[in-house]
C-alpha atoms as a PDB file:
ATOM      1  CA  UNK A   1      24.329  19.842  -6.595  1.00  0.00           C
ATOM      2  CA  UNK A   2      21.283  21.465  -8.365  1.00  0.00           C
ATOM      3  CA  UNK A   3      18.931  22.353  -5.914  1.00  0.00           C
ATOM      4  CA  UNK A   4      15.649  21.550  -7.265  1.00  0.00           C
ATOM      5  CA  UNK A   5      16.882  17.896  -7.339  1.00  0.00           C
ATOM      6  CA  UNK A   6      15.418  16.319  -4.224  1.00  0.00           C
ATOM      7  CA  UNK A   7      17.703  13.452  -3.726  1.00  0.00           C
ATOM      8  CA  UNK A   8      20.532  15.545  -3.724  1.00  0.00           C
ATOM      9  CA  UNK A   9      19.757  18.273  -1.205  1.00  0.00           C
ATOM     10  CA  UNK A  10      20.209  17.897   2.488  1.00  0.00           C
ATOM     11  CA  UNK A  11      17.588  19.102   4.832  1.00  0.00           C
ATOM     12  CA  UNK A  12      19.312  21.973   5.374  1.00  0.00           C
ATOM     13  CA  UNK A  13      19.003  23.290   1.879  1.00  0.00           C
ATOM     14  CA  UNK A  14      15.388  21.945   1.645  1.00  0.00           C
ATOM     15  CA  UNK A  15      14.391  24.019   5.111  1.00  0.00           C
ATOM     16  CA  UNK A  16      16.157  27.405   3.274  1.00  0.00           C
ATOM     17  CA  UNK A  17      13.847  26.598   0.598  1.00  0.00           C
ATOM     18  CA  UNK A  18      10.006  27.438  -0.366  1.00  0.00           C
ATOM     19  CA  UNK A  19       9.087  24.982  -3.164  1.00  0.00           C
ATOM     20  CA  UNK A  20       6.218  26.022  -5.184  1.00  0.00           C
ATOM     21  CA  UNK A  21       5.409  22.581  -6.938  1.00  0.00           C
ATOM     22  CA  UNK A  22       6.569  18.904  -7.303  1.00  0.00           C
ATOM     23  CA  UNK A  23       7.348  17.455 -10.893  1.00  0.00           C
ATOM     24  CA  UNK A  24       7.200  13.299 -10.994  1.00  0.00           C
ATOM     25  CA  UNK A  25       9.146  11.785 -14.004  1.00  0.00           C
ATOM     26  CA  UNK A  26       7.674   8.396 -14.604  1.00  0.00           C
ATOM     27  CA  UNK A  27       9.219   5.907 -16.975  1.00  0.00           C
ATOM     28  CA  UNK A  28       9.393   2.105 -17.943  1.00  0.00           C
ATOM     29  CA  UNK A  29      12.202  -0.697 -18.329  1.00  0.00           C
ATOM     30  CA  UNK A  30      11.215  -2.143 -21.773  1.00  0.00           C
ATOM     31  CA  UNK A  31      12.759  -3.045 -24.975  1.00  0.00           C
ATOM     32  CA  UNK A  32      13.266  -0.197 -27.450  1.00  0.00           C
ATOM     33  CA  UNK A  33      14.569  -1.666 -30.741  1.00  0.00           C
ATOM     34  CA  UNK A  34      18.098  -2.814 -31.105  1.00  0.00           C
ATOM     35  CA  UNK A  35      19.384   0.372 -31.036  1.00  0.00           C
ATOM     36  CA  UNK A  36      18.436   2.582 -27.647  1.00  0.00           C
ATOM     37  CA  UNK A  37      18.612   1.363 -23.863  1.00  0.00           C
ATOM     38  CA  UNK A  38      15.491  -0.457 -21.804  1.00  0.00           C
ATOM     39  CA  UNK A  39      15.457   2.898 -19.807  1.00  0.00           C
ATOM     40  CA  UNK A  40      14.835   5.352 -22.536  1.00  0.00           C
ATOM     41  CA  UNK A  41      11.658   6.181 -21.284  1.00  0.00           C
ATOM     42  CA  UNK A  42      13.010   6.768 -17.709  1.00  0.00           C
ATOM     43  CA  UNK A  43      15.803   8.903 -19.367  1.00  0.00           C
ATOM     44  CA  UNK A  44      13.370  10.727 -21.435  1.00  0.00           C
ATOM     45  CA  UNK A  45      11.447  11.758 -18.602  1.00  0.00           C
ATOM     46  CA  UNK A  46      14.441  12.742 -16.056  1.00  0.00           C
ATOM     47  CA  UNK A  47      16.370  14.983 -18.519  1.00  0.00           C
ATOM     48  CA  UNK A  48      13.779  16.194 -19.497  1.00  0.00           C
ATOM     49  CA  UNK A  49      12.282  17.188 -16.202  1.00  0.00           C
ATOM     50  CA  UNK A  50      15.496  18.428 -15.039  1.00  0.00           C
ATOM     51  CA  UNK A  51      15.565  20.969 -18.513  1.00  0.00           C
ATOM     52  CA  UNK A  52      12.616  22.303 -17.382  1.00  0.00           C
ATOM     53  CA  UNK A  53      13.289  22.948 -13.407  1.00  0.00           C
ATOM     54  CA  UNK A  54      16.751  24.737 -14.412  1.00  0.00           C
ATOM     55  CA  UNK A  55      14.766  27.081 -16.553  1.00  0.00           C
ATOM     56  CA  UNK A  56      12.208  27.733 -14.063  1.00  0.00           C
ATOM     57  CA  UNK A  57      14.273  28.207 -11.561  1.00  0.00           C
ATOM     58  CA  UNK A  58      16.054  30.613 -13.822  1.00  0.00           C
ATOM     59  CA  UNK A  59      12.738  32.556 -14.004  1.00  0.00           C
ATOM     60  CA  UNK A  60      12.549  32.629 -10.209  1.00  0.00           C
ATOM     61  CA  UNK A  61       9.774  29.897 -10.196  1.00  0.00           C
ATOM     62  CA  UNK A  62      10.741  27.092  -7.673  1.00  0.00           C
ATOM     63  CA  UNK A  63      10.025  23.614  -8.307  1.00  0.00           C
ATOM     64  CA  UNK A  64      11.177  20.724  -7.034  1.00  0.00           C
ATOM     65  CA  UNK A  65      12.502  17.653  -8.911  1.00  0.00           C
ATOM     66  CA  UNK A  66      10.978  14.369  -7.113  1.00  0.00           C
ATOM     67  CA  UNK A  67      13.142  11.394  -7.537  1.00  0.00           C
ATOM     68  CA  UNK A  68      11.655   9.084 -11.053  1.00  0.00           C
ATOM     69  CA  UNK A  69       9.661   6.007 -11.190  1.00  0.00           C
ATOM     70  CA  UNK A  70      11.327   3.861 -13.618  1.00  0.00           C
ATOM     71  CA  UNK A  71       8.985   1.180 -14.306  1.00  0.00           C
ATOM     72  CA  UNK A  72       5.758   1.010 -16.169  1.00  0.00           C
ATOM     73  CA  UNK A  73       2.899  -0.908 -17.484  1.00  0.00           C
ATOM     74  CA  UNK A  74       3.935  -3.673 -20.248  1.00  0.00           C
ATOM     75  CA  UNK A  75       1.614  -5.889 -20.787  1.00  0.00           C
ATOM     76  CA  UNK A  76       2.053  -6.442 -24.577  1.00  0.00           C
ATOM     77  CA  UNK A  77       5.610  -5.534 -24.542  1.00  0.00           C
ATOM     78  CA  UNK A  78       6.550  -8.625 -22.592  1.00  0.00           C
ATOM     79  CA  UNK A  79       7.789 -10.999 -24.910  1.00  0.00           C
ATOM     80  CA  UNK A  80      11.316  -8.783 -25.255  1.00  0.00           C
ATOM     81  CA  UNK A  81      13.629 -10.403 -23.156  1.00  0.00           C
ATOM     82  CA  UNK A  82      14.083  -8.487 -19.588  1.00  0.00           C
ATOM     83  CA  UNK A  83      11.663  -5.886 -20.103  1.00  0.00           C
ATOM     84  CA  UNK A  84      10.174  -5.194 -16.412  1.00  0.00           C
ATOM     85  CA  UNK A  85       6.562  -4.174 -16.202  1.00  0.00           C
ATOM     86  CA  UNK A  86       3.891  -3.595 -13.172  1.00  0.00           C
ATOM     87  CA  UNK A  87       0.509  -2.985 -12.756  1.00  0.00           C
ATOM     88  CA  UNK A  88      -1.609   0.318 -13.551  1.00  0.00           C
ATOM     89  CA  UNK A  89      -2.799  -0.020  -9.993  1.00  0.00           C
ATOM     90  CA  UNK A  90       0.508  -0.385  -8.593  1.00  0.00           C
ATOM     91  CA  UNK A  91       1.829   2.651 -10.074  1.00  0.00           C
ATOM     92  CA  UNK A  92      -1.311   3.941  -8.919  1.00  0.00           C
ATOM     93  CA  UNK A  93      -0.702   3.182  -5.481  1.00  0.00           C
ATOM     94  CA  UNK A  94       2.606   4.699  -5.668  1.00  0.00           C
ATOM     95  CA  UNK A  95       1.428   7.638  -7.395  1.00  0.00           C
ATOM     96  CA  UNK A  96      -1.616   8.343  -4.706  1.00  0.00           C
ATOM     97  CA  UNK A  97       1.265   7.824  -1.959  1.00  0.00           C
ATOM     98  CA  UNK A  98       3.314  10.205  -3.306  1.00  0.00           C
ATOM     99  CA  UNK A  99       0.530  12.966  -3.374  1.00  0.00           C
ATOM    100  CA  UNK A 100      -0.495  12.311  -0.003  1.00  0.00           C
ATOM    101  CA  UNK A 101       3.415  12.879   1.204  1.00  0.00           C
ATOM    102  CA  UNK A 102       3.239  16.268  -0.584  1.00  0.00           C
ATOM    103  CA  UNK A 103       0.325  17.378   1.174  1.00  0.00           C
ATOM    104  CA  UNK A 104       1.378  16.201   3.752  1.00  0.00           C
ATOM    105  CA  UNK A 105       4.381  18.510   3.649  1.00  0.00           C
ATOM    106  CA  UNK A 106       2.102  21.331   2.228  1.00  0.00           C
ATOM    107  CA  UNK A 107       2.844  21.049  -1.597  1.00  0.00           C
ATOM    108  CA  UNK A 108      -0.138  21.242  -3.482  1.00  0.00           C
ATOM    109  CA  UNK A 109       0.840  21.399  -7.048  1.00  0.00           C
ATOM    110  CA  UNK A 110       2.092  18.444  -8.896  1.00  0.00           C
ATOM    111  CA  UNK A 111       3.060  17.979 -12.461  1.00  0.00           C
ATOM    112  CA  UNK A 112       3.401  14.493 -13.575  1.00  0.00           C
ATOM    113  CA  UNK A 113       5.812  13.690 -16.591  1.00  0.00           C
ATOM    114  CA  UNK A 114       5.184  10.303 -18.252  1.00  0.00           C
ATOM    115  CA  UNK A 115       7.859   8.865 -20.367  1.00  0.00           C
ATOM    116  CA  UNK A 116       5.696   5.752 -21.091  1.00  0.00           C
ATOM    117  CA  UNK A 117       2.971   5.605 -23.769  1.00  0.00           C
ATOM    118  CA  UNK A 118       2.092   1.923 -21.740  1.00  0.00           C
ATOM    119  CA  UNK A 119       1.345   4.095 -18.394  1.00  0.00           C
ATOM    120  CA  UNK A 120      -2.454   5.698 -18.301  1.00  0.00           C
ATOM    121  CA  UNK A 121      -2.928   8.053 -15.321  1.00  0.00           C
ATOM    122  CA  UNK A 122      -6.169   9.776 -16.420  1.00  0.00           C
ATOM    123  CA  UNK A 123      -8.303   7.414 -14.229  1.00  0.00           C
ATOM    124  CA  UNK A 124      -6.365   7.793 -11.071  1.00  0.00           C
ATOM    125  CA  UNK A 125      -6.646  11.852 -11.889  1.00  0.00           C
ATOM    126  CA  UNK A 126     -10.118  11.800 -12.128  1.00  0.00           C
ATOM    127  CA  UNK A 127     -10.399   9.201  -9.086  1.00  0.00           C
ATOM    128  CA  UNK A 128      -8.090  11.394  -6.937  1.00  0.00           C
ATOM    129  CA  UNK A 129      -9.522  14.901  -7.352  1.00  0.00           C
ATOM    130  CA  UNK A 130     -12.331  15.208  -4.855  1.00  0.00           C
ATOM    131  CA  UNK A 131     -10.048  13.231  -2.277  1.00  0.00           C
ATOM    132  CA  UNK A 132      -7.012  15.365  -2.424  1.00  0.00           C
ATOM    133  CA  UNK A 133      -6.194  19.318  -2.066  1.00  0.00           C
ATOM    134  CA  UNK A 134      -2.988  18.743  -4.059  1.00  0.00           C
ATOM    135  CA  UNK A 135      -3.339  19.479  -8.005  1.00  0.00           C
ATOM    136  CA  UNK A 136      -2.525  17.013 -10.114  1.00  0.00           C
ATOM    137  CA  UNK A 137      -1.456  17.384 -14.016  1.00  0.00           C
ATOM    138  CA  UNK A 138      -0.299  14.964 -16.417  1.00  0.00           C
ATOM    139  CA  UNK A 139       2.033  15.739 -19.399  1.00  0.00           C
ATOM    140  CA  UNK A 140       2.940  12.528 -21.928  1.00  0.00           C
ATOM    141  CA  UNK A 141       6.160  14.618 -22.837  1.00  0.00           C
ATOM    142  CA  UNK A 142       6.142  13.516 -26.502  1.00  0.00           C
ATOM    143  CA  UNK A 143       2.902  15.032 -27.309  1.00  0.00           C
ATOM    144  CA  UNK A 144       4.068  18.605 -26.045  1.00  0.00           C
ATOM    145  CA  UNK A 145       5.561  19.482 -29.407  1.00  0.00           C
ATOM    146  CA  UNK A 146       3.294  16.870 -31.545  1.00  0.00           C
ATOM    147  CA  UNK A 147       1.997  20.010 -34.082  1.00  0.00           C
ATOM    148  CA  UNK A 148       5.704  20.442 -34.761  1.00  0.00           C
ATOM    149  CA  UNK A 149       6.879  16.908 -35.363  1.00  0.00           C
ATOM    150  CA  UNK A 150       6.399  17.042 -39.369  1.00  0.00           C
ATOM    151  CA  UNK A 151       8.604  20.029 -39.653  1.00  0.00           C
ATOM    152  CA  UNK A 152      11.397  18.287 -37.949  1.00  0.00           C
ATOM    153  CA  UNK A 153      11.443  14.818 -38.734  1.00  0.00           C
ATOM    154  CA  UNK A 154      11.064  12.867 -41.842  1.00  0.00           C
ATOM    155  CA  UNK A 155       8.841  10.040 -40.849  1.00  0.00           C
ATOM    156  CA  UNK A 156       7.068   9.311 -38.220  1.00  0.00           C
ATOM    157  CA  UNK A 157       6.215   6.185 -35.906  1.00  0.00           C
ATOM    158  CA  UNK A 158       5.039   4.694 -32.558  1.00  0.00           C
ATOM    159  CA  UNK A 159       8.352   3.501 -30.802  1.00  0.00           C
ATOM    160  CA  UNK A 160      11.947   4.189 -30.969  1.00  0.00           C
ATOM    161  CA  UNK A 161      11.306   5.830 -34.368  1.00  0.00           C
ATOM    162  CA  UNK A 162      13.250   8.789 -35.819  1.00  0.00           C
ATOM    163  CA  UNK A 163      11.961  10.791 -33.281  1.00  0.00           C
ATOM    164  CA  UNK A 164      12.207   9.125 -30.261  1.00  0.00           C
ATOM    165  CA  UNK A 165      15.951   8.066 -31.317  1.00  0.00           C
ATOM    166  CA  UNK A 166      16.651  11.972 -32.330  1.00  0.00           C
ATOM    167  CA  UNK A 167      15.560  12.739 -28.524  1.00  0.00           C
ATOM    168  CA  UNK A 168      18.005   9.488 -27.399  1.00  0.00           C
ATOM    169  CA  UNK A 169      20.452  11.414 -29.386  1.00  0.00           C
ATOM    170  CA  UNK A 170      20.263  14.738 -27.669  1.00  0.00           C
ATOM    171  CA  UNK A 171      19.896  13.320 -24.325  1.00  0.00           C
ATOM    172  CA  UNK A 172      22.138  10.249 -24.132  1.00  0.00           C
ATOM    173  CA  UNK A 173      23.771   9.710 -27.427  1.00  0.00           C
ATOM    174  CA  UNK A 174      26.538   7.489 -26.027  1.00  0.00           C
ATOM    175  CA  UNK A 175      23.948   5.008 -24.414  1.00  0.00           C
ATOM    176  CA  UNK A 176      22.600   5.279 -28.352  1.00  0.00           C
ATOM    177  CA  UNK A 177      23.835   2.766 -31.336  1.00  0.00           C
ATOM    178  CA  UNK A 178      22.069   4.146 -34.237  1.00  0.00           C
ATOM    179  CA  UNK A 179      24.201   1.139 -36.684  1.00  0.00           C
ATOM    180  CA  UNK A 180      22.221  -1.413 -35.031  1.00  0.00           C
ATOM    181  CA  UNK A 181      18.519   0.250 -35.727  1.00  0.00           C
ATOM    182  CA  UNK A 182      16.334  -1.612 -38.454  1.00  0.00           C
ATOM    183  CA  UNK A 183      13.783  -0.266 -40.309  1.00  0.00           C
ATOM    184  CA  UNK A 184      11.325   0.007 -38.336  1.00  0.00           C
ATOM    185  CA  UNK A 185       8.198  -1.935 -40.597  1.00  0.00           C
ATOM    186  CA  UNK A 186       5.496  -3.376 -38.706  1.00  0.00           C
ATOM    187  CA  UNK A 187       2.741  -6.541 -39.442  1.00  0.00           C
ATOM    188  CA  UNK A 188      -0.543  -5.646 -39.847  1.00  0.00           C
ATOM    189  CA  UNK A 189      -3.678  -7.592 -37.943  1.00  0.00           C
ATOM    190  CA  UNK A 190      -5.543 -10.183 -40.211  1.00  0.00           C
ATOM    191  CA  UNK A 191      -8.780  -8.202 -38.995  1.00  0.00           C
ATOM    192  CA  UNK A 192      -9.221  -4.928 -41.557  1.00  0.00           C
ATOM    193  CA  UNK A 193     -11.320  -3.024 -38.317  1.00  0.00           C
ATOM    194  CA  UNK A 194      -8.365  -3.587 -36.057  1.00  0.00           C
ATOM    195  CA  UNK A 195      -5.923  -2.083 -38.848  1.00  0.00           C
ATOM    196  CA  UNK A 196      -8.079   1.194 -39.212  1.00  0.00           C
ATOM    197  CA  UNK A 197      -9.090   1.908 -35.671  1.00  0.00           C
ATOM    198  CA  UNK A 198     -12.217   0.671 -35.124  1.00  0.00           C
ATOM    199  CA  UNK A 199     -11.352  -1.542 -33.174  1.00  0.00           C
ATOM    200  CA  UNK A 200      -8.916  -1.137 -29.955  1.00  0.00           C
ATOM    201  CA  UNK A 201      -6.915  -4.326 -28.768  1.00  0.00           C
ATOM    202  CA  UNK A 202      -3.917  -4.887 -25.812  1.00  0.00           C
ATOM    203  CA  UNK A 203      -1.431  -5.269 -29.200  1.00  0.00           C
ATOM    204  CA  UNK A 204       0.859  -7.421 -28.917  1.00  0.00           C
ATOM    205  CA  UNK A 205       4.258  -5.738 -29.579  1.00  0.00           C
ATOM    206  CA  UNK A 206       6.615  -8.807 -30.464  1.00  0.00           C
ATOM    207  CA  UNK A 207       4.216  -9.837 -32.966  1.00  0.00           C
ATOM    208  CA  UNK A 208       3.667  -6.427 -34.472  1.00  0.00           C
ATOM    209  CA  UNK A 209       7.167  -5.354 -34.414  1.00  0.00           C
ATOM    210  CA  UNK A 210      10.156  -7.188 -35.625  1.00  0.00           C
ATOM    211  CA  UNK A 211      11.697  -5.942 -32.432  1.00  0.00           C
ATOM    212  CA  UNK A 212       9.750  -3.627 -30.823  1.00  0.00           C
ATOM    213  CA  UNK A 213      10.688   0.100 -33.345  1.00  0.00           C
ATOM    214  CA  UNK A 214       7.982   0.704 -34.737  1.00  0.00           C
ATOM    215  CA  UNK A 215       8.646   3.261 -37.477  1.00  0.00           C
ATOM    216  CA  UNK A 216      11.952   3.926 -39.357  1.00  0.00           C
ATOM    217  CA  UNK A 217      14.810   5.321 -37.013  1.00  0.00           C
ATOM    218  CA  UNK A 218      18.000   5.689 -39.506  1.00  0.00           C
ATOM    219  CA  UNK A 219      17.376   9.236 -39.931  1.00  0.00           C
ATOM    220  CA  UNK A 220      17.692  10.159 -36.808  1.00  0.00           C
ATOM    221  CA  UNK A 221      20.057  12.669 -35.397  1.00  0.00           C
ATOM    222  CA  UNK A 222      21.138  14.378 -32.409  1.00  0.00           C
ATOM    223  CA  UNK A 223      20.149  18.086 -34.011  1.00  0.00           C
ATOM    224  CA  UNK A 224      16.891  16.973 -34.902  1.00  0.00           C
ATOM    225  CA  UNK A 225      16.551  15.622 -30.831  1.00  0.00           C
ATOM    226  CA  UNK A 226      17.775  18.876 -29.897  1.00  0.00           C
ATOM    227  CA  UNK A 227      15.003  20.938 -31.424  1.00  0.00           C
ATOM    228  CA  UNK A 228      12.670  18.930 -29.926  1.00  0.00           C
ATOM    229  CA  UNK A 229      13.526  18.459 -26.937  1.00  0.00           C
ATOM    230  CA  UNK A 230      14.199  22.305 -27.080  1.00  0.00           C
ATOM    231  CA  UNK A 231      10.608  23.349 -28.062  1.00  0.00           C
ATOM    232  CA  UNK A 232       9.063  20.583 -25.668  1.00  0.00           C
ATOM    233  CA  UNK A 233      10.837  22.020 -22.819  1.00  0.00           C
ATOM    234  CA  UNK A 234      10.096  26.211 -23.505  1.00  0.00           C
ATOM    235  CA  UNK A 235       6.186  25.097 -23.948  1.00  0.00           C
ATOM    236  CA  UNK A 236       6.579  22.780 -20.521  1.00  0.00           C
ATOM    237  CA  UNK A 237       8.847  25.911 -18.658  1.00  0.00           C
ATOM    238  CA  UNK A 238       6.092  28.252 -19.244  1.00  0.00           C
ATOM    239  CA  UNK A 239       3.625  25.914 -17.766  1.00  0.00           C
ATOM    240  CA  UNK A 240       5.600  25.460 -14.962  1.00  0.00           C
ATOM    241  CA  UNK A 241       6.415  28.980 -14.261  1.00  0.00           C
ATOM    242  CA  UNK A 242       2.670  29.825 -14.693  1.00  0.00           C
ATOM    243  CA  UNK A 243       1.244  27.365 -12.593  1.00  0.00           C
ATOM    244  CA  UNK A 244       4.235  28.377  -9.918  1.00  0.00           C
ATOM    245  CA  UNK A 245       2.984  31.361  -9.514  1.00  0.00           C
ATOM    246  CA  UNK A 246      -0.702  31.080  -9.749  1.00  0.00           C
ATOM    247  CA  UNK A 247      -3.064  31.442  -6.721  1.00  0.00           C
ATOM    248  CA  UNK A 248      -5.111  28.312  -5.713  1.00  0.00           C
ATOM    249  CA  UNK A 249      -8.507  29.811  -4.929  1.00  0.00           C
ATOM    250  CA  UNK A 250     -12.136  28.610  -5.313  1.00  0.00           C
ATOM    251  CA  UNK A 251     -11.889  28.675  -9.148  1.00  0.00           C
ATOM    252  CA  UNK A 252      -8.239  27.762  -9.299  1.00  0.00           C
ATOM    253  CA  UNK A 253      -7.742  26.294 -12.131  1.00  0.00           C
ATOM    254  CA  UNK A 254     -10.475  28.201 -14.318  1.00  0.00           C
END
């Protein structure tokens, strides 16, 4: 039993305990290449959620691990066979429920760790904070260590690259079959404005992709997932541990 994990304490333990802050792990069910499982992002989000509560609680901060959504917004990832998607506003829904339950219970911190580049939870943040006395912050875990990336892996990508694989690696390398991976090459749009940015579209991921890596994995290894996932988690730990400790007054969070 680790006891920030809430689905595996008893109401004994959790009545011992004084939790300081909630962390939500929020994935998808979608298609990653040939070569990593339809709950990577789920995975991603867990382990690496659970990395950072041990360490906290190592530092005598005390949050608590809520169970993880495992399904996410796919829109344009749809045309992979099985991939499971639901509605920004549903997750939404669940989301806002979720918050109310901790203030309900009196926990007013809450750290939300996407796994899913498909999810978008800035809205419902900005919706939610003159309704709620609970604070709510978002981390897109992959971002956490994006100044690094270039000093760790050799090229980079959008989905189940090198890096994302490398993480697979480290977390759940026998779920991971790295002799099945392509390379990773991607169409371009017929419109030039679409290829450089100008202009934003709901892409449509079977059509860009060949299936659905986007950027070359083969390099990827479990060392290189390790150091990632290694820095990601000290920079996230020290979050948590600060925002454990610090007083919500009238100013809180400036």
């Amino acid at each position: 039993m680790k006891p920030w994990r809430l689905q595996e304490l008893t109401q004994k333990s959790i009545r011992e305990e004084q939790f300081q802050l909630a962390i939500l792990p929020i994935g998808s069910t979608e298609a990653h290449g040939m070569h990593v499982p339809y709950g990577s992002d789920a995975f991603h989000s867990m382990m690496i959620a659970d990395r950072i509560c041990e360490r906290a609680w190592k530092q005598n901060a005390r949050p608590i691990l809520l169970p993880t959504l495992q399904y996410g917004v796919q829109g344009n990832t749809m045309g992979f066979p099985l991939t499971i998607g639901v509605r920004q506003s549903t997750l939404d829904t669940m989301v806002k429920e979720i918050i109310d339950s901790l203030e309900f219970h009196g926990i007013k911190k809450l750290i939300i760790i996407n796994g899913h580049g498909g999810n978008d939870f800035k809205p419902l943040l900005r919706d939610i904070y003159p309704k709620t006395s609970v604070f709510v912050s978002l981390v897109d875990w992959w971002k956490v260590g994006a100044d690094k990336a270039k000093e760790i892996f050799e090229k980079s990508g959008e989905h189940a690259d090198e890096m994302e694989t490398s993480v697979d690696m480290a977390l759940f390398g026998d779920l991971v079959h790295l002799e099945d991976a392509n390379d990773g090459s991607t169409h371009p749009s017929r419109f030039e404005a679409i290829n450089r940015g100008w202009v934003s579209i709901a892409r449509p991921w079977h059509l860009v992709t060949k299936d659905s890596t986007h950027g070359d994995p083969r390099k990827a290894s479990k060392e290189k997932g390790e150091k990632y996932v290694d820095l990601v988690v000290d920079r996230l730990t020290a979050f948590v541990v600060d925002l454990a400790n610090a007083k919500m007054d009238e100013r809180f969070p400036y």
